[in-house]
N, C-alpha and C. Protein backbone atom coordinates (compact mmCIF):
# COMPACT_ATOMS: atom_id res chain seq x y z
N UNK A 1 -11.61 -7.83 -1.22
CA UNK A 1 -11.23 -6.45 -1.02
C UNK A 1 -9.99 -6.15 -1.84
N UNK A 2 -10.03 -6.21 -2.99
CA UNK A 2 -8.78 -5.40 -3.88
C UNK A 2 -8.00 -4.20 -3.53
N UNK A 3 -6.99 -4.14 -3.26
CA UNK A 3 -6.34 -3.05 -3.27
C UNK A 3 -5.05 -3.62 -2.06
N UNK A 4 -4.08 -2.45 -1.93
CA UNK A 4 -3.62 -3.02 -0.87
C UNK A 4 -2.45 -1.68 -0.13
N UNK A 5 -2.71 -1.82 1.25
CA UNK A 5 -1.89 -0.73 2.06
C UNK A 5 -0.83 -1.51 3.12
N UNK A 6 1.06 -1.25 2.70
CA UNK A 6 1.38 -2.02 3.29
C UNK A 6 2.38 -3.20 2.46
N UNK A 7 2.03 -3.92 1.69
CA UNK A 7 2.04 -4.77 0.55
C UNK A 7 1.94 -4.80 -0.55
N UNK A 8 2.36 -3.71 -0.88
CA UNK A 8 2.24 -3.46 -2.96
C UNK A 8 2.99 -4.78 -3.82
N UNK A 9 2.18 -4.96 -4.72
CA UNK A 9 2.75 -5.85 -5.69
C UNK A 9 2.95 -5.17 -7.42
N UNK A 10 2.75 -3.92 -7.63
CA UNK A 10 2.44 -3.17 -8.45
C UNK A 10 3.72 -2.05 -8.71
N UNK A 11 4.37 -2.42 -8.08
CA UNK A 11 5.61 -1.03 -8.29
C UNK A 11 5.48 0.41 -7.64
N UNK A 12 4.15 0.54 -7.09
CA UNK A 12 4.00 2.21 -6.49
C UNK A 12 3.49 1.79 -5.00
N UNK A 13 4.01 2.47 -4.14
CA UNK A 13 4.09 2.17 -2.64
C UNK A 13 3.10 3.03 -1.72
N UNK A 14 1.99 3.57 -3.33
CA UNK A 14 0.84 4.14 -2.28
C UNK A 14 0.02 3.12 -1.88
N UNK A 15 -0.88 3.93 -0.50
CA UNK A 15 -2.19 2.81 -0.89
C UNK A 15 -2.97 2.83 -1.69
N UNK A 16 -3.45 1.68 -1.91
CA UNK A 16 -4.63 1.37 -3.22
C UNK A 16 -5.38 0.94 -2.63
N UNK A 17 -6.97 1.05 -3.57
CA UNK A 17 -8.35 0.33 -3.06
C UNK A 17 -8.72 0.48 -4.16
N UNK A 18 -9.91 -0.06 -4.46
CA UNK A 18 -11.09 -0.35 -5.81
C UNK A 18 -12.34 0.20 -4.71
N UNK A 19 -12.73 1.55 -5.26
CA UNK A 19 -13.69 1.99 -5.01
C UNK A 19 -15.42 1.28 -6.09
N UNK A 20 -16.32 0.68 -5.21
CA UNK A 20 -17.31 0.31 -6.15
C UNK A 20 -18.40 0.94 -6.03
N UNK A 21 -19.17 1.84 -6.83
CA UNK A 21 -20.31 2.11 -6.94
C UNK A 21 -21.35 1.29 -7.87
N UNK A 22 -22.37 0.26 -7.08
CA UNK A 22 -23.25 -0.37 -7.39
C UNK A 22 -24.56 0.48 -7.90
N UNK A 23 -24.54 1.28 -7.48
CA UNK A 23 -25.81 2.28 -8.21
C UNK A 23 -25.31 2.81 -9.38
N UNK A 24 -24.12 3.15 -9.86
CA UNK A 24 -23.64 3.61 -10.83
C UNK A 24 -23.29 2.95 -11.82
N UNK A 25 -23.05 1.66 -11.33
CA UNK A 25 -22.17 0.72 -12.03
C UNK A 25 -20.72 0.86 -11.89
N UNK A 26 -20.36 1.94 -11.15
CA UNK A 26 -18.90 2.50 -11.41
C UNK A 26 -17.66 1.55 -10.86
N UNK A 27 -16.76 0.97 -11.39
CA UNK A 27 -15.81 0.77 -10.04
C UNK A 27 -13.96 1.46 -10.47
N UNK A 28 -13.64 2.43 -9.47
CA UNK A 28 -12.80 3.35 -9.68
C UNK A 28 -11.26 2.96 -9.17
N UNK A 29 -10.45 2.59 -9.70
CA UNK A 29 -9.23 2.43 -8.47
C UNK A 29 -8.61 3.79 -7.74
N UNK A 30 -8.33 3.88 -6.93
CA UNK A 30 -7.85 5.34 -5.82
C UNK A 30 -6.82 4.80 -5.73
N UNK A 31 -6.18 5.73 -5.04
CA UNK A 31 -4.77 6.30 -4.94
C UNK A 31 -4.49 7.21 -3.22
N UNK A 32 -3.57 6.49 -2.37
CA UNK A 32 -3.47 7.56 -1.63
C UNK A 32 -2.27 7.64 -0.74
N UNK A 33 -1.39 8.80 -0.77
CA UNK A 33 0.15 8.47 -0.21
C UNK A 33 0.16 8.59 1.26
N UNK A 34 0.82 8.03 1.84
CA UNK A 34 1.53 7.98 3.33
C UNK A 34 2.43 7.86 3.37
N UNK A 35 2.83 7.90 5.14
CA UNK A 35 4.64 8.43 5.08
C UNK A 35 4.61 7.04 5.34
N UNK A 36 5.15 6.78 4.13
CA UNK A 36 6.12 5.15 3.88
C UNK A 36 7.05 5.24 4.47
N UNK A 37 8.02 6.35 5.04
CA UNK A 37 9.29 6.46 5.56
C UNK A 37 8.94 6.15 7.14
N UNK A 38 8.07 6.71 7.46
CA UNK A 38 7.97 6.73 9.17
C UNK A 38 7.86 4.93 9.49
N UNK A 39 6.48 4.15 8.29
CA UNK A 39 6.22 3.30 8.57
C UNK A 39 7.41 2.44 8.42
N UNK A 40 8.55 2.67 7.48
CA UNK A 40 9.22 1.99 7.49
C UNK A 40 10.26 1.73 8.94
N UNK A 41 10.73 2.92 9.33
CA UNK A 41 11.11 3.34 10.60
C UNK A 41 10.59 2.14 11.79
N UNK A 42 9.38 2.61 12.00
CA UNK A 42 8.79 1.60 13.02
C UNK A 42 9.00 0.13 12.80
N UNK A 43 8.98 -0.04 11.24
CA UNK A 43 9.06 -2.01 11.13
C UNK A 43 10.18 -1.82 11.15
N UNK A 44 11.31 -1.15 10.97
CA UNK A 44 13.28 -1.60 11.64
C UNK A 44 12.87 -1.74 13.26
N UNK A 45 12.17 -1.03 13.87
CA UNK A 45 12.61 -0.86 15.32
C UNK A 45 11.81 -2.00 15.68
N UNK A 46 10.94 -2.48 15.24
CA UNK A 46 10.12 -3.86 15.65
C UNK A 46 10.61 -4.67 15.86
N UNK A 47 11.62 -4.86 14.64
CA UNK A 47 12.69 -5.81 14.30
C UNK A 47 12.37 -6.55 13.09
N UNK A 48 11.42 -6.51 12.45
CA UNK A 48 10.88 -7.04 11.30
C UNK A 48 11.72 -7.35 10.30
N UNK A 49 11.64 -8.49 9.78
CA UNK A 49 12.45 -9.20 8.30
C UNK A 49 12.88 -7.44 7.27
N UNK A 50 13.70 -7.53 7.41
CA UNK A 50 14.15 -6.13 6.32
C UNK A 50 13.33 -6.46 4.68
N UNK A 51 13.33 -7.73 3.95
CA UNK A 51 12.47 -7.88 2.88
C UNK A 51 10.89 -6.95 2.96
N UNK A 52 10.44 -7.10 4.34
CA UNK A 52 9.34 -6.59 3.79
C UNK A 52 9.40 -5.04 4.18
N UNK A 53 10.08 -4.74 5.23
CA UNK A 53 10.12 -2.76 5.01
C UNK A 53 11.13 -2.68 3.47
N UNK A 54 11.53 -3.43 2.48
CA UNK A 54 11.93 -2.71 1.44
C UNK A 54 10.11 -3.11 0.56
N UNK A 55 9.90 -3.50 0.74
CA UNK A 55 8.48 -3.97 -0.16
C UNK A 55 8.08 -2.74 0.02
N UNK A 56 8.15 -1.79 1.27
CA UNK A 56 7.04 -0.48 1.49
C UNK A 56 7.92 0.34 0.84
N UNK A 57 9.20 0.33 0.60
CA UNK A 57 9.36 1.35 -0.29
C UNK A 57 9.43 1.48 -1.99
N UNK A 58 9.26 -0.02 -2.65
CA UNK A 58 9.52 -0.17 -4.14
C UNK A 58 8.51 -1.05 -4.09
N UNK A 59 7.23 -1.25 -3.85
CA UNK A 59 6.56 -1.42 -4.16
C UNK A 59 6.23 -2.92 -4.83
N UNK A 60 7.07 -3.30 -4.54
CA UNK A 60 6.65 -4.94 -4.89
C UNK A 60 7.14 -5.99 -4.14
């Protein structure tokens, strides 16, 4: 499953997926934003390693 929401390794802190169309042959990468800020919010109050709520905002 390529893509990734959460865990960017790519520099942009949307989510990604690889859309595949097998009848077409097609396979498309997408694009789609969320509030990275809220999510980040919730992983401080969790208590979560601070490394990875900065990963949700710069993207790698």
């Amino acid at each position: 499953n390529p893509g990734s929401v959460g865990q960017p390794r790519d520099g942009d802190p949307t989510a990604s997926w690889l859309e595949l169309d097998t009848d077409a042959g097609l396979a498309t990468w997408r694009r789609a934003a969320y509030d990275v800020d809220s999510v980040r919010r919730e992983m401080i109050d969790a208590g979560l390693p601070g490394r990875l709520v900065e990963r949700l905002a710069v993207g790698l």
